[in-house]
C-alpha atoms as a PDB file:
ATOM      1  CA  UNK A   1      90.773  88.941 102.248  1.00  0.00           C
ATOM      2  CA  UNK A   2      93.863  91.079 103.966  1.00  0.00           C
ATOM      3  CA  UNK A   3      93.411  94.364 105.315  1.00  0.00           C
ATOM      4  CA  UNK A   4      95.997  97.547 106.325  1.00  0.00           C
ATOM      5  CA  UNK A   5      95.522 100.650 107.451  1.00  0.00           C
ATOM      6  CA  UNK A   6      96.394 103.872 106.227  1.00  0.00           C
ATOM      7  CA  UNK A   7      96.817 107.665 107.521  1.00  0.00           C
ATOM      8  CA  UNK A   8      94.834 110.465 106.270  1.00  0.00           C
ATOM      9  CA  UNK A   9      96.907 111.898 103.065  1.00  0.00           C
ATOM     10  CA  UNK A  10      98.181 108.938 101.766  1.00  0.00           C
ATOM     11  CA  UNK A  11      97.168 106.864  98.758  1.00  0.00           C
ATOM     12  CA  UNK A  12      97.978 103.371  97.107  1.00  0.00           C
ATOM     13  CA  UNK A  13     100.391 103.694  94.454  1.00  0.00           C
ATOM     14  CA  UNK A  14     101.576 100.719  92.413  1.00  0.00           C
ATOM     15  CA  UNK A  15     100.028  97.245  93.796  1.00  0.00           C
ATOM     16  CA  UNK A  16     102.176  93.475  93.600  1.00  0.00           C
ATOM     17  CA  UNK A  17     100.971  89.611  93.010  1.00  0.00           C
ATOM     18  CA  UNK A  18     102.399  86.658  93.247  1.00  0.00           C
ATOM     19  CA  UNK A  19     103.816  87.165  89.448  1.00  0.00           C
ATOM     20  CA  UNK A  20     105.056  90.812  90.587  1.00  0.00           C
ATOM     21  CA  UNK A  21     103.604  94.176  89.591  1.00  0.00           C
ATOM     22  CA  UNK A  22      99.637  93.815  88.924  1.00  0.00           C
ATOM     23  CA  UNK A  23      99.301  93.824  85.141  1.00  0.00           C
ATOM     24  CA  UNK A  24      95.645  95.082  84.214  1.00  0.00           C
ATOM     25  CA  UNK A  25      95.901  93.666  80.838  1.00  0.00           C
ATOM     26  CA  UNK A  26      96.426  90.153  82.628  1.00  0.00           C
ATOM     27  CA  UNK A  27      93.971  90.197  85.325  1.00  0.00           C
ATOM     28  CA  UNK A  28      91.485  92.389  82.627  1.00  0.00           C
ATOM     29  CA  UNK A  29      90.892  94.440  85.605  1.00  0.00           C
ATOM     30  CA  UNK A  30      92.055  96.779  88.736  1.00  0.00           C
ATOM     31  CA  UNK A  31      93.000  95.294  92.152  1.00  0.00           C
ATOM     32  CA  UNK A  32      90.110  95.426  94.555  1.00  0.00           C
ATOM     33  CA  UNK A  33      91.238  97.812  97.047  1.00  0.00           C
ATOM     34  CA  UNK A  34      88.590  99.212  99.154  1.00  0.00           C
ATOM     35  CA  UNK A  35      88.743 101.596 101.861  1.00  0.00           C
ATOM     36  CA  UNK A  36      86.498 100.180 104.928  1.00  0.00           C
ATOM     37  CA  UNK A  37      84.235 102.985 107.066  1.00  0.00           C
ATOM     38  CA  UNK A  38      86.311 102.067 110.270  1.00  0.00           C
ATOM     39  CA  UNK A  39      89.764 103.933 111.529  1.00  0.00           C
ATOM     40  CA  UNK A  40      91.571 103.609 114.701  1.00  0.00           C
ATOM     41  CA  UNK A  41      93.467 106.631 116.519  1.00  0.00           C
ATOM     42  CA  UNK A  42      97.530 106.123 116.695  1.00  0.00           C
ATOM     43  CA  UNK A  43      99.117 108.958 118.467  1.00  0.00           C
ATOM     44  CA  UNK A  44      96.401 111.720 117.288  1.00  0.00           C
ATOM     45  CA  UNK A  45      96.654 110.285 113.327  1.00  0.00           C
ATOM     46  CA  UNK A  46      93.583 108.689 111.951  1.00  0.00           C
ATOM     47  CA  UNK A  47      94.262 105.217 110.155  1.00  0.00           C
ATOM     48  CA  UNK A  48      91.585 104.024 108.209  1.00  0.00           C
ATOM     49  CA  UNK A  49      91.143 100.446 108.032  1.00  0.00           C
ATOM     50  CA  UNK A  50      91.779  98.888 104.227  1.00  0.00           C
ATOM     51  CA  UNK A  51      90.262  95.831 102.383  1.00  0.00           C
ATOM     52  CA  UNK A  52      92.125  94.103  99.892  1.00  0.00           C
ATOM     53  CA  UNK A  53      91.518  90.553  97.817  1.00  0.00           C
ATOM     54  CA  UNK A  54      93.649  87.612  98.562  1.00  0.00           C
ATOM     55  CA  UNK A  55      96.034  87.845  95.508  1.00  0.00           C
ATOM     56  CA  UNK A  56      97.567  91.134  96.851  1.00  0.00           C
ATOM     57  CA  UNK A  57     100.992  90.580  97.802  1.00  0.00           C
ATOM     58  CA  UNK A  58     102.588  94.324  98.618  1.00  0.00           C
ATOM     59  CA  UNK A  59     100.973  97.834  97.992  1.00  0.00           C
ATOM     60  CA  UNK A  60     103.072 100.971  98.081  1.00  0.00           C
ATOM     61  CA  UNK A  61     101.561 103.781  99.073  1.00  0.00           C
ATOM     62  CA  UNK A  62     102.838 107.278  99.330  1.00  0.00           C
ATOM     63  CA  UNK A  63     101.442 111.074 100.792  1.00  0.00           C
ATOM     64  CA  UNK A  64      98.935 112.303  98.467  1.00  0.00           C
ATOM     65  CA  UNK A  65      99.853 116.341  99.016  1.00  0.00           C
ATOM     66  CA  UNK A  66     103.716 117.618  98.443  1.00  0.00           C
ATOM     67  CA  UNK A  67     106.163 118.044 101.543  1.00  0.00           C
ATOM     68  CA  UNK A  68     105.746 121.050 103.008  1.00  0.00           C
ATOM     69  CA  UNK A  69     108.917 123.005 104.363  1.00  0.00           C
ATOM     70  CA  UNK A  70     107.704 121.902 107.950  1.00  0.00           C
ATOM     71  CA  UNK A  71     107.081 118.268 107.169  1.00  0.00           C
ATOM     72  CA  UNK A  72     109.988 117.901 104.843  1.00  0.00           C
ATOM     73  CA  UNK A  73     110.788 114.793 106.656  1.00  0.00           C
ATOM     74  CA  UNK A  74     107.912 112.774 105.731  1.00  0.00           C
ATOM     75  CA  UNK A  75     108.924 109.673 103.551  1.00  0.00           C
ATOM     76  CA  UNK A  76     108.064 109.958 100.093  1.00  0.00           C
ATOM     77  CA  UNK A  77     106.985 106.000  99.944  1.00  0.00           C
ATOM     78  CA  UNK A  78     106.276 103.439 101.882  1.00  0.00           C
ATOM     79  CA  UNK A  79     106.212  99.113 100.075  1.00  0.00           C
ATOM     80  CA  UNK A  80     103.329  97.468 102.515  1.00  0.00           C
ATOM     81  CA  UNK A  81     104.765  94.339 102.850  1.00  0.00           C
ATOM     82  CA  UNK A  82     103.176  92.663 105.610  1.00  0.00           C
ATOM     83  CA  UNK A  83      99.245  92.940 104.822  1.00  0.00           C
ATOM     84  CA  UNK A  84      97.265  91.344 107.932  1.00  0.00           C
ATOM     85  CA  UNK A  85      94.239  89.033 108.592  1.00  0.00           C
ATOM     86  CA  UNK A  86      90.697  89.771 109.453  1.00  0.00           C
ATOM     87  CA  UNK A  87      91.459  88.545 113.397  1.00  0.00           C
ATOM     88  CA  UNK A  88      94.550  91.020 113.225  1.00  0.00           C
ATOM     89  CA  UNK A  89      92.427  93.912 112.735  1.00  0.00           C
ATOM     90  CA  UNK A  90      89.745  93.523 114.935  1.00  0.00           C
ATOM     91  CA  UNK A  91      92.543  92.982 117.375  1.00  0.00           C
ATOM     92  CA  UNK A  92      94.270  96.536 116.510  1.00  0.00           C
ATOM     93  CA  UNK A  93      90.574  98.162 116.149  1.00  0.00           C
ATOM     94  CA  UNK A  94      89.608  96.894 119.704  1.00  0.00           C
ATOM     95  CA  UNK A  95      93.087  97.990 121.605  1.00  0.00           C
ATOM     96  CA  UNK A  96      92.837 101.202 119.927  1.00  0.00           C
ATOM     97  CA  UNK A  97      91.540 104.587 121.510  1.00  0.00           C
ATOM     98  CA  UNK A  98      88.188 105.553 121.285  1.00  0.00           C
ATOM     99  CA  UNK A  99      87.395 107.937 118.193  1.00  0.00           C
ATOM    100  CA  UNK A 100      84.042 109.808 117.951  1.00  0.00           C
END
């Protein structure tokens, strides 16, 4: 498996494989993607912690809710290239602050 995290108001978009973009009709099915019930706290942003299957290359992902005049900086998507291992998460869980 290879995990990510990901900030509160964002989403997975489009999803790549080996082969490129993840075809349903190929694999007869959806990528398993599955949001884990852990998060770490990065500068006062929750990340949640993110489960994928081994034949996930990249995800994009992208904010779920519109730019608002305020936060009309926020990138409209981000390509997730570098997906890490089980080790690499525990690692960023454990040197992260404490939530509640």
């Amino acid at each position: 498996m290879k995990y990510f995290f990901l900030a509160d108001g964002w989403t997975v978009g489009r999803v790549w494989e080996f082969g490129g973009l993840w075809n349903e009709h190929s694999w007869r099915r959806k990528p398993e993607i599955k949001r884990i019930n852990l998060c770490l706290l990065e500068q006062g942003e929750k990340l949640w912690l993110y489960q994928v299957e081994e034949a996930v290359l990249m995800v994009e992902v992208f904010p779920t809710a519109p730019p608002s005049a305020e936060g009309a900086k926020t990138i409209g998507q981000v390509v997730l290239k570098r997906l890490i291992t089980a080790d690499q998460a525990i690692d960023r869980l454990a040197a992260s602050e404490p939530t509640v």
